[in-house]
PDB file of N, CA and C in Angstrom:
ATOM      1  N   UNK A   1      71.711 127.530 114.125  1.00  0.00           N
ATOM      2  CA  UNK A   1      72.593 126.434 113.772  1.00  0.00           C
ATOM      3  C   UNK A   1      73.667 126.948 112.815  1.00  0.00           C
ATOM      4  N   UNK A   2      74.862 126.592 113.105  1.00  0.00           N
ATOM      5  CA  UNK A   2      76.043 126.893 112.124  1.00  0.00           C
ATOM      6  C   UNK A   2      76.245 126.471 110.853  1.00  0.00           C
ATOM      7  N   UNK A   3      76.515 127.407 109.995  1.00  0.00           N
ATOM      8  CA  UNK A   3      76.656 126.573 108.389  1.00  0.00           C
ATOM      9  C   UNK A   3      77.602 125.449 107.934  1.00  0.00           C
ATOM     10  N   UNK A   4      77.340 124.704 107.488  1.00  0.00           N
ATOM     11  CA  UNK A   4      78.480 123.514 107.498  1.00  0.00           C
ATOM     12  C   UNK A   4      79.597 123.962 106.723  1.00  0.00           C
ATOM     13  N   UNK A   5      80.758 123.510 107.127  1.00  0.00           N
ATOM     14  CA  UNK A   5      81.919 124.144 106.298  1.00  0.00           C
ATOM     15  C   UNK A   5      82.325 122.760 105.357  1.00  0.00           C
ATOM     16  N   UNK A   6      82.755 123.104 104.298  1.00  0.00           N
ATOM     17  CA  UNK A   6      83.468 122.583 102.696  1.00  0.00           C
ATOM     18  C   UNK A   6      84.667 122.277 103.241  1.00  0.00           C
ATOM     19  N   UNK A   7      85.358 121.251 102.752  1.00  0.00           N
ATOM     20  CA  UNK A   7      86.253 120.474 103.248  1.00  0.00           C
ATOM     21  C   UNK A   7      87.671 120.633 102.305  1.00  0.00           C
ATOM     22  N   UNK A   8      88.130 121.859 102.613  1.00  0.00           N
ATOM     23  CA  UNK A   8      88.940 122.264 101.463  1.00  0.00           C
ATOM     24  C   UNK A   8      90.123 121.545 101.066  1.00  0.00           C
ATOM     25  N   UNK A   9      90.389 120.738 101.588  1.00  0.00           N
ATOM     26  CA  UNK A   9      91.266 119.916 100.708  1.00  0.00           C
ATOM     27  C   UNK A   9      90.419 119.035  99.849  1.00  0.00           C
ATOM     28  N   UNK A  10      89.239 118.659  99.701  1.00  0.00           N
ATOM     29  CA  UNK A  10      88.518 117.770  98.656  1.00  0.00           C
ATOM     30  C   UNK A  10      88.210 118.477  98.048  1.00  0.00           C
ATOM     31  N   UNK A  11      87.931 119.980  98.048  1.00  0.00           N
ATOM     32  CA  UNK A  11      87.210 121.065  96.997  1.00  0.00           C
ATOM     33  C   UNK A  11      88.472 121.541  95.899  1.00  0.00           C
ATOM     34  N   UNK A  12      90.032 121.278  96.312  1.00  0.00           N
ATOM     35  CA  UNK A  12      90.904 121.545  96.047  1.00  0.00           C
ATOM     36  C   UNK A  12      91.345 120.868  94.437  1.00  0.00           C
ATOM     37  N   UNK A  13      90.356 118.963  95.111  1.00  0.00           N
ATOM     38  CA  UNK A  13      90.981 118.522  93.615  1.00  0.00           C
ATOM     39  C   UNK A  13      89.890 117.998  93.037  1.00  0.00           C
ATOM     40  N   UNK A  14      88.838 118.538  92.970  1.00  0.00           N
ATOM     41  CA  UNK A  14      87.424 118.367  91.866  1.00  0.00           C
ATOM     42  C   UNK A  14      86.844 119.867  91.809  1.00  0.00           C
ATOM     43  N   UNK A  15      86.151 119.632  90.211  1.00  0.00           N
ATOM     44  CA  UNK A  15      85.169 120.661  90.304  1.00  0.00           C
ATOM     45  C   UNK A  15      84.215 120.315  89.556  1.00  0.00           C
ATOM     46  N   UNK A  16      82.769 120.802  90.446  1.00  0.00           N
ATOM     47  CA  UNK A  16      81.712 120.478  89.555  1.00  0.00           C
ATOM     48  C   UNK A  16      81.249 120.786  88.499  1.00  0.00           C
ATOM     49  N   UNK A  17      80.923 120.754  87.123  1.00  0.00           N
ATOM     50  CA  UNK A  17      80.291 120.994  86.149  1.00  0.00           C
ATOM     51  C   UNK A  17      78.872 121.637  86.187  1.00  0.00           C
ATOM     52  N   UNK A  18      78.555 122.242  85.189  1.00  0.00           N
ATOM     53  CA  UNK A  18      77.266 122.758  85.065  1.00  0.00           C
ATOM     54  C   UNK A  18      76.527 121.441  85.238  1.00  0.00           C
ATOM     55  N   UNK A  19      76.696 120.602  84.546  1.00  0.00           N
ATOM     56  CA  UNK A  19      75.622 119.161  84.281  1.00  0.00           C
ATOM     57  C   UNK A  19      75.139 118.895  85.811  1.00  0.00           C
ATOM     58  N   UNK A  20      76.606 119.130  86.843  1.00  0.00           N
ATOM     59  CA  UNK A  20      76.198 118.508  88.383  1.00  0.00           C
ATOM     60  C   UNK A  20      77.184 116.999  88.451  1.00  0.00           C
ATOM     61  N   UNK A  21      78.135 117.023  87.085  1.00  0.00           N
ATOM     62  CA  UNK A  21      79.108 115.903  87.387  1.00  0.00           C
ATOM     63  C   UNK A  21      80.284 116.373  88.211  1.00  0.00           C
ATOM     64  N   UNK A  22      81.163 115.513  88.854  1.00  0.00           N
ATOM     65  CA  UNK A  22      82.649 115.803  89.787  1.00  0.00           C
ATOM     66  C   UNK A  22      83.415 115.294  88.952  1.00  0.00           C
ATOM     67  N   UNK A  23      84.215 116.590  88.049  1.00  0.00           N
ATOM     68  CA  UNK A  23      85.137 115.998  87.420  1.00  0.00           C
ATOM     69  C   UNK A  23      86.740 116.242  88.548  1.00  0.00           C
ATOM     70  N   UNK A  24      87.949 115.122  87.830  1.00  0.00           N
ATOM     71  CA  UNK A  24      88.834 115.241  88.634  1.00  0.00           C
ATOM     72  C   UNK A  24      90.176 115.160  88.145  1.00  0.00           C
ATOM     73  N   UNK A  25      91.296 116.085  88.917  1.00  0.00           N
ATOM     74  CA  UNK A  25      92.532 115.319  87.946  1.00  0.00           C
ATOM     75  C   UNK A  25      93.271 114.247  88.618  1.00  0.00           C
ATOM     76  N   UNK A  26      93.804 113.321  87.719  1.00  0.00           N
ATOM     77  CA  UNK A  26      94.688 112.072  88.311  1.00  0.00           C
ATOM     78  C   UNK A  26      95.629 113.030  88.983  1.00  0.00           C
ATOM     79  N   UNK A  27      96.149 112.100  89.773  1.00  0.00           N
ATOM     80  CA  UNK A  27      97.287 112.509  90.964  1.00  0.00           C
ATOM     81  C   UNK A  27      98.625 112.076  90.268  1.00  0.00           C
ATOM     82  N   UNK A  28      99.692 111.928  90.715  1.00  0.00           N
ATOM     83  CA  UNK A  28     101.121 111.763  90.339  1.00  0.00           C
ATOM     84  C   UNK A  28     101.561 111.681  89.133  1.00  0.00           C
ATOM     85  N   UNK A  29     101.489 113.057  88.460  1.00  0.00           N
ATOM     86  CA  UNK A  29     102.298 113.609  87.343  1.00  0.00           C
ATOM     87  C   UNK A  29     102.994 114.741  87.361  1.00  0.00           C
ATOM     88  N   UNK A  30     103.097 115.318  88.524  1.00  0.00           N
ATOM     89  CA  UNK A  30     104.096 116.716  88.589  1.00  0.00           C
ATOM     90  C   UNK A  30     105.560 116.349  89.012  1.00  0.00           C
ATOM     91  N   UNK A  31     105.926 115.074  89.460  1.00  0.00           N
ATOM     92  CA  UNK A  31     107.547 114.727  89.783  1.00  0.00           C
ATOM     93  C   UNK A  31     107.422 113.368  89.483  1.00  0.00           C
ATOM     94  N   UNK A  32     109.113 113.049  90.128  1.00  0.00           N
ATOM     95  CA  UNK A  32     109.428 111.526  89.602  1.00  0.00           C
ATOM     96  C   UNK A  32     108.589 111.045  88.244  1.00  0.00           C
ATOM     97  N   UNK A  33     109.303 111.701  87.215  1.00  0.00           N
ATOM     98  CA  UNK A  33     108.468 111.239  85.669  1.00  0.00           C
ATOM     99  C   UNK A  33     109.309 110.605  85.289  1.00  0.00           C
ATOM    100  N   UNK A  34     110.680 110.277  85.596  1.00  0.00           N
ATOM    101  CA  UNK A  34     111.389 109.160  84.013  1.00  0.00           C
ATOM    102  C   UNK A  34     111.077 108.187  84.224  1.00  0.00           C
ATOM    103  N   UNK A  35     111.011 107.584  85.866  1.00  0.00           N
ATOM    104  CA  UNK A  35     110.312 106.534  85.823  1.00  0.00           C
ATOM    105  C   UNK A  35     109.011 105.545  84.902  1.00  0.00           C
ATOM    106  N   UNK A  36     108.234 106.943  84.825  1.00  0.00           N
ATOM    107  CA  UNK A  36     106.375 106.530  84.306  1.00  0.00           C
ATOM    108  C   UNK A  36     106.677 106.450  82.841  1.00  0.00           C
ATOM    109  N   UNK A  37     106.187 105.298  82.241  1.00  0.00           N
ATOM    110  CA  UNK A  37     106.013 105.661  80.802  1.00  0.00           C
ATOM    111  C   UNK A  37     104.968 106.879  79.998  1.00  0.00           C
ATOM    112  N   UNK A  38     105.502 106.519  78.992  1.00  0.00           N
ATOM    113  CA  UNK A  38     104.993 108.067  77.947  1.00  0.00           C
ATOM    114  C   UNK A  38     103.125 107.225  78.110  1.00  0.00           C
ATOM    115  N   UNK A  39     102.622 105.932  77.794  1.00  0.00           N
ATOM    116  CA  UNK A  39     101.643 105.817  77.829  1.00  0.00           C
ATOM    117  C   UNK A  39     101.308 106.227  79.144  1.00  0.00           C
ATOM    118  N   UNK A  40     101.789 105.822  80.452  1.00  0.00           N
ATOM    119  CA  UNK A  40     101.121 106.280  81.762  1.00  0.00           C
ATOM    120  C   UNK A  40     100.620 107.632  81.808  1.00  0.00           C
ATOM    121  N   UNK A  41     101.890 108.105  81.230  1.00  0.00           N
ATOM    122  CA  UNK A  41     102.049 110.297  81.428  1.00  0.00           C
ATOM    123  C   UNK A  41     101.044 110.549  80.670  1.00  0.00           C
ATOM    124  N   UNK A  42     100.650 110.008  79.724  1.00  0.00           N
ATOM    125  CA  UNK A  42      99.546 110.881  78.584  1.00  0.00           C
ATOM    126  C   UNK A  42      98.523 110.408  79.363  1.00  0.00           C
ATOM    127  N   UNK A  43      98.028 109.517  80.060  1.00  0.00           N
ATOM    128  CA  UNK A  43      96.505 109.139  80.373  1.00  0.00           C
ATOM    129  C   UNK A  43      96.781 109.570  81.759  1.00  0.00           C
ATOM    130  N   UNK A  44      97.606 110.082  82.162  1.00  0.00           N
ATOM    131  CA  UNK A  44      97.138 111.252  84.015  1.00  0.00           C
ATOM    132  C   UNK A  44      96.898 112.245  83.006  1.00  0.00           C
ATOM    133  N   UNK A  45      96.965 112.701  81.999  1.00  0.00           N
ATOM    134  CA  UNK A  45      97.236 114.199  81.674  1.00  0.00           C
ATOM    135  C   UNK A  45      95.394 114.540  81.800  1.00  0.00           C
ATOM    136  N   UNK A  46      94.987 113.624  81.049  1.00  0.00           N
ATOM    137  CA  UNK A  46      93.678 113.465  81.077  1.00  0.00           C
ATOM    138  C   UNK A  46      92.432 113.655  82.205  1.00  0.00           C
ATOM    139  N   UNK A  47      91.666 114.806  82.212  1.00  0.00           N
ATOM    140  CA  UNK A  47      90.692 114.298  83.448  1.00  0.00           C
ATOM    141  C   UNK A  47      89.361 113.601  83.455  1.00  0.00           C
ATOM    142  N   UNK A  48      89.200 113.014  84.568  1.00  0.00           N
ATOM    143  CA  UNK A  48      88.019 111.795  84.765  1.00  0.00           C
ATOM    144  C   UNK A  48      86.506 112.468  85.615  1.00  0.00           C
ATOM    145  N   UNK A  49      86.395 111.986  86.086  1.00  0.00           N
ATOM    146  CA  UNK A  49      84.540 112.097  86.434  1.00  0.00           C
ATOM    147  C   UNK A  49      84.535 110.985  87.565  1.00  0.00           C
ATOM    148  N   UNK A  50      84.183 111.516  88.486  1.00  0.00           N
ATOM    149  CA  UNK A  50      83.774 110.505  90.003  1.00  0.00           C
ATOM    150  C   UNK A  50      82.215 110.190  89.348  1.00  0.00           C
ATOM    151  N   UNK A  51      81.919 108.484  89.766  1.00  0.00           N
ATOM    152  CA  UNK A  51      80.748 107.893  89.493  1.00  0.00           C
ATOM    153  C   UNK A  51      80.277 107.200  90.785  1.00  0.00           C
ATOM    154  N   UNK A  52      79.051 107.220  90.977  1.00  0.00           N
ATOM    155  CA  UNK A  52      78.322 106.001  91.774  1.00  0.00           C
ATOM    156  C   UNK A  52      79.002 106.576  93.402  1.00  0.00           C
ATOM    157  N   UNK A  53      79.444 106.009  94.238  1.00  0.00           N
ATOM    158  CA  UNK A  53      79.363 106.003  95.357  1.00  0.00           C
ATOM    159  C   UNK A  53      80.412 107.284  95.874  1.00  0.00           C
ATOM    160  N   UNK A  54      81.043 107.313  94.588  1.00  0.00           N
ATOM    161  CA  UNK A  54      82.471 108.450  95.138  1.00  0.00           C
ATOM    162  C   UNK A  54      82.043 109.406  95.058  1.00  0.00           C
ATOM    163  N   UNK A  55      81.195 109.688  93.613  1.00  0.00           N
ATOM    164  CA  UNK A  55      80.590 110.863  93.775  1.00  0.00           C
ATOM    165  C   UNK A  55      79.735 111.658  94.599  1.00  0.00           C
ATOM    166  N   UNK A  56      78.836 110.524  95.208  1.00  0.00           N
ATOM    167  CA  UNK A  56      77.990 111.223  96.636  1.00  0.00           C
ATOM    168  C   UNK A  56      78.680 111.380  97.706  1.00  0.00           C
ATOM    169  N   UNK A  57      79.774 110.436  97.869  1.00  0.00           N
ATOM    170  CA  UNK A  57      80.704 111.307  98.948  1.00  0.00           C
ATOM    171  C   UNK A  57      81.077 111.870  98.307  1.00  0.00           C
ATOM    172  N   UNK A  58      81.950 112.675  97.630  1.00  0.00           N
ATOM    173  CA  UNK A  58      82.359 113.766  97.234  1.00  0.00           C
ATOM    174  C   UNK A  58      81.713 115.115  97.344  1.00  0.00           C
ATOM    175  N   UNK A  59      79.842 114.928  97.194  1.00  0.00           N
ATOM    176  CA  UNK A  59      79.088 115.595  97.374  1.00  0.00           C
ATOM    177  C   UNK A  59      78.456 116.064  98.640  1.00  0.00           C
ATOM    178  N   UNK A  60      79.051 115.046  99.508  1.00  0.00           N
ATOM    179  CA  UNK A  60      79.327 115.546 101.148  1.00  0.00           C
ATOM    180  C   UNK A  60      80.150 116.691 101.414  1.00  0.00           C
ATOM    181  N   UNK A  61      80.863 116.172 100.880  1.00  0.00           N
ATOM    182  CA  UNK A  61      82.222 116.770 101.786  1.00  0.00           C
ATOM    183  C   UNK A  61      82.417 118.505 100.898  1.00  0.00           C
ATOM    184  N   UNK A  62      81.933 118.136  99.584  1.00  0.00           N
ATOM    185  CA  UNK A  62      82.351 119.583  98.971  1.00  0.00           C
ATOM    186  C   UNK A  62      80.893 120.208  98.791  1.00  0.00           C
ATOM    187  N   UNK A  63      80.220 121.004 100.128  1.00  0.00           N
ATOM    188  CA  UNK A  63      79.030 121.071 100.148  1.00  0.00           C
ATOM    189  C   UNK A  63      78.646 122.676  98.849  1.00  0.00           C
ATOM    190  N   UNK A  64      79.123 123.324  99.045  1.00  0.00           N
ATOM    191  CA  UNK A  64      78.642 124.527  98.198  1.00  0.00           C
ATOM    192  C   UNK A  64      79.513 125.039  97.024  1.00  0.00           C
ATOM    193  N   UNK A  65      79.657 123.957  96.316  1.00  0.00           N
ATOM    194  CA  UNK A  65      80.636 123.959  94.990  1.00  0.00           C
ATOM    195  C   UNK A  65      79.547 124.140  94.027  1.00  0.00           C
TER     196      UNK A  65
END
């Protein structure tokens, strides 16, 4: 049987932690910024943690992370 392959565009924008959490970065802060306020821009800068249902898919799809 063939090894399952990692779904490299989802492996692209998480990575797992030692603990076994999916941390992640927010999306749309590299262009169109004058628009976004300074509060928006500072809290993408920040990264988050997939919980509860996202995280086990996540744990599908990015099998040997």
């Amino acid at each position: 049987m063939p090894k399952i392959k990692t779904r490299k565009s989802a492996a692209k924008r998480v990575k797992v932690t030692a603990s076994g959490k999916i941390k992640h970065w927010h999306p749309n802060k590299s262009h169109i910024l004058t628009k976004k306020s300074r509060k928006r821009k500072r809290k993408l800068r920040k990264a988050g943690y997939l919980e509860g249902a996202q995280a086990a898919n996540y744990k599908q799809l990015v099998l040997y992370m």
